[in-house]
Protein backbone atom coordinates (compact mmCIF):
# COMPACT_ATOMS: atom_id res chain seq x y z
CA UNK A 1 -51.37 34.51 21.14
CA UNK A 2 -53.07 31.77 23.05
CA UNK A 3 -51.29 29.35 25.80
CA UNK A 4 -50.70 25.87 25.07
CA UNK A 5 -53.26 23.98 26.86
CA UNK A 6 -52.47 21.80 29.81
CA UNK A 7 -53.78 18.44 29.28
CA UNK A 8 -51.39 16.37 31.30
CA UNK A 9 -52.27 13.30 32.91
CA UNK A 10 -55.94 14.23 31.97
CA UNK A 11 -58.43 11.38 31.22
CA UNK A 12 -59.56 12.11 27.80
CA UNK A 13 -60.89 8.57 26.63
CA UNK A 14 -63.71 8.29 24.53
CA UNK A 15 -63.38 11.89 23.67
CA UNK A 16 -64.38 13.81 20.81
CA UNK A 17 -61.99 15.85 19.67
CA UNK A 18 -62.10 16.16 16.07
CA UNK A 19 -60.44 18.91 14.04
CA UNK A 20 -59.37 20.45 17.42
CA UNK A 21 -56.37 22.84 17.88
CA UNK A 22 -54.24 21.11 20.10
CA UNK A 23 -50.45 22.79 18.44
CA UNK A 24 -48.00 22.72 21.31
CA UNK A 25 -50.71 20.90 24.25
CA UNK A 26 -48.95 19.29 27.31
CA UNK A 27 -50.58 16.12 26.95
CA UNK A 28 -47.75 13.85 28.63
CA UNK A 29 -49.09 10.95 30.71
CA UNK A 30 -53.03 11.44 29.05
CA UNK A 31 -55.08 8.78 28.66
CA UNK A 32 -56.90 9.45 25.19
CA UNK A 33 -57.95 5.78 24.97
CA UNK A 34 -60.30 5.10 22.23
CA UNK A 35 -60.40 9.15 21.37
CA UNK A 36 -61.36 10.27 18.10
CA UNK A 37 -59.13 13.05 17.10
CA UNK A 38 -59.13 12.94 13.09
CA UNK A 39 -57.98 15.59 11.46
CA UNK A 40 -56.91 17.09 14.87
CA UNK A 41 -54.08 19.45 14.77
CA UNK A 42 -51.20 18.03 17.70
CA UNK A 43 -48.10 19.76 15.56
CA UNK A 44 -45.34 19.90 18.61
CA UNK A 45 -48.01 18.55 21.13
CA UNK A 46 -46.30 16.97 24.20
CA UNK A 47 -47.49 13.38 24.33
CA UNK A 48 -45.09 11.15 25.69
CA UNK A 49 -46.22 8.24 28.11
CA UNK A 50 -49.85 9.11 26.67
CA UNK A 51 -51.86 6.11 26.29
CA UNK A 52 -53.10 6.59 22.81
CA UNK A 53 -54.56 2.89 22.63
CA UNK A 54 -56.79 2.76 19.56
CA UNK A 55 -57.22 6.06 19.33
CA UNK A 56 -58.56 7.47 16.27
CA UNK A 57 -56.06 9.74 14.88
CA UNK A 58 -56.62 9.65 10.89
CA UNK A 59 -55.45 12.56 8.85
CA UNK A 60 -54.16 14.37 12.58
CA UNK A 61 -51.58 16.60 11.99
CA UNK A 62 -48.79 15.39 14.29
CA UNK A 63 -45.39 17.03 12.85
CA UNK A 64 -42.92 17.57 15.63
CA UNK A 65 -44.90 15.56 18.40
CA UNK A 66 -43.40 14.03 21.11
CA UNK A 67 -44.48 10.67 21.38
CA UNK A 68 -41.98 9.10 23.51
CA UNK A 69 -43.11 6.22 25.37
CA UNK A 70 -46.69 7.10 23.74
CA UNK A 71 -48.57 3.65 23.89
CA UNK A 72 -50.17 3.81 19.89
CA UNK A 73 -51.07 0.17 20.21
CA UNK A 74 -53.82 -0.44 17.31
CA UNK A 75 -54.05 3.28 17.14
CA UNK A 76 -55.57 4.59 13.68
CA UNK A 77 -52.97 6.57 12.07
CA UNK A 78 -54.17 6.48 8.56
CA UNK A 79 -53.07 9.57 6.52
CA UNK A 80 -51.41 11.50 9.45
CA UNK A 81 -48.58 13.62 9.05
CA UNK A 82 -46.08 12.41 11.70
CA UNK A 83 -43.27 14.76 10.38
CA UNK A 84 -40.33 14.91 12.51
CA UNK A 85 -42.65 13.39 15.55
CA UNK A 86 -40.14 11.53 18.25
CA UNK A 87 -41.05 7.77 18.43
CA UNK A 88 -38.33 6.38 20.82
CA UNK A 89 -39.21 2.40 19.96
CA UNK A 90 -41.50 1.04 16.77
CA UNK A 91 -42.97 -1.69 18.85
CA UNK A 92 -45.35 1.07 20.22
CA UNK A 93 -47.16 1.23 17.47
CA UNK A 94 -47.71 -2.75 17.11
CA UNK A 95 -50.76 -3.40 15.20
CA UNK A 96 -51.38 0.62 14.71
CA UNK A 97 -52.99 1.07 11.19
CA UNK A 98 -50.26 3.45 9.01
CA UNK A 99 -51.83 3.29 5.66
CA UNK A 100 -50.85 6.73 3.87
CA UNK A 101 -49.23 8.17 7.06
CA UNK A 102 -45.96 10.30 5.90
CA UNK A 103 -42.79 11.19 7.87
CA UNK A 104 -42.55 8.48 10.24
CA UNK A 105 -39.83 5.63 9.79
CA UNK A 106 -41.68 2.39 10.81
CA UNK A 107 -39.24 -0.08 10.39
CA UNK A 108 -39.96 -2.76 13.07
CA UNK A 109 -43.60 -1.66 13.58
CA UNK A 110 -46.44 -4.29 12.91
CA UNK A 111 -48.43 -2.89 9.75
């Protein structure tokens, strides 16, 4: 079995990183600003205090996620399974699009 990768603090904006494996990554403190990650797997991935700012994150698999203090301004969440992911305040995901995401409770955000 593989290591998590270590991805923390890494710049990783403007990436490409479509239908990657990332399950369990230490992304904490990355900045994946304006990264394109659909369909990405980042089940139990580390990202809290990851800048996420419009990211592209549509159908991303994101169950069990830590996105504490994970800036998701106008990130593109559309049809991403946020199961059980931590969000510690709803005003991080101002103006993030959430269109057919499941398992998240949004009250507060900006839709």
């Amino acid at each position: 079995m593989s290591q998590p990768q270590d991805l923390a603090d890494k710049d990783l904006s403007f990436a490409n990183l479509s239908g990657t494996n990332l399950a369990g990554a230490d992304l904490k403190r990355a900045k994946l600003t304006d990264a394109t990650a659909k369909g990405a797997n980042l089940s139990g991935a580390d990202l809290a205090g990851a800048d996420l700012t419009r990211a592209n994150l549509q159908c991303a698999r994101l169950q069990a996620a830590n996105l504490a203090e994970a800036d998701l301004h106008e990130a593109d969440l559309r049809h991403a399974d946020l199961s059980d992911a931590v969000v510690d305040d709803p005003a991080r995901l101002h103006a993030a699009r959430l269109d057919g995401a499941v398992g998240l409770d949004v009250d507060g955000a900006d839709e």
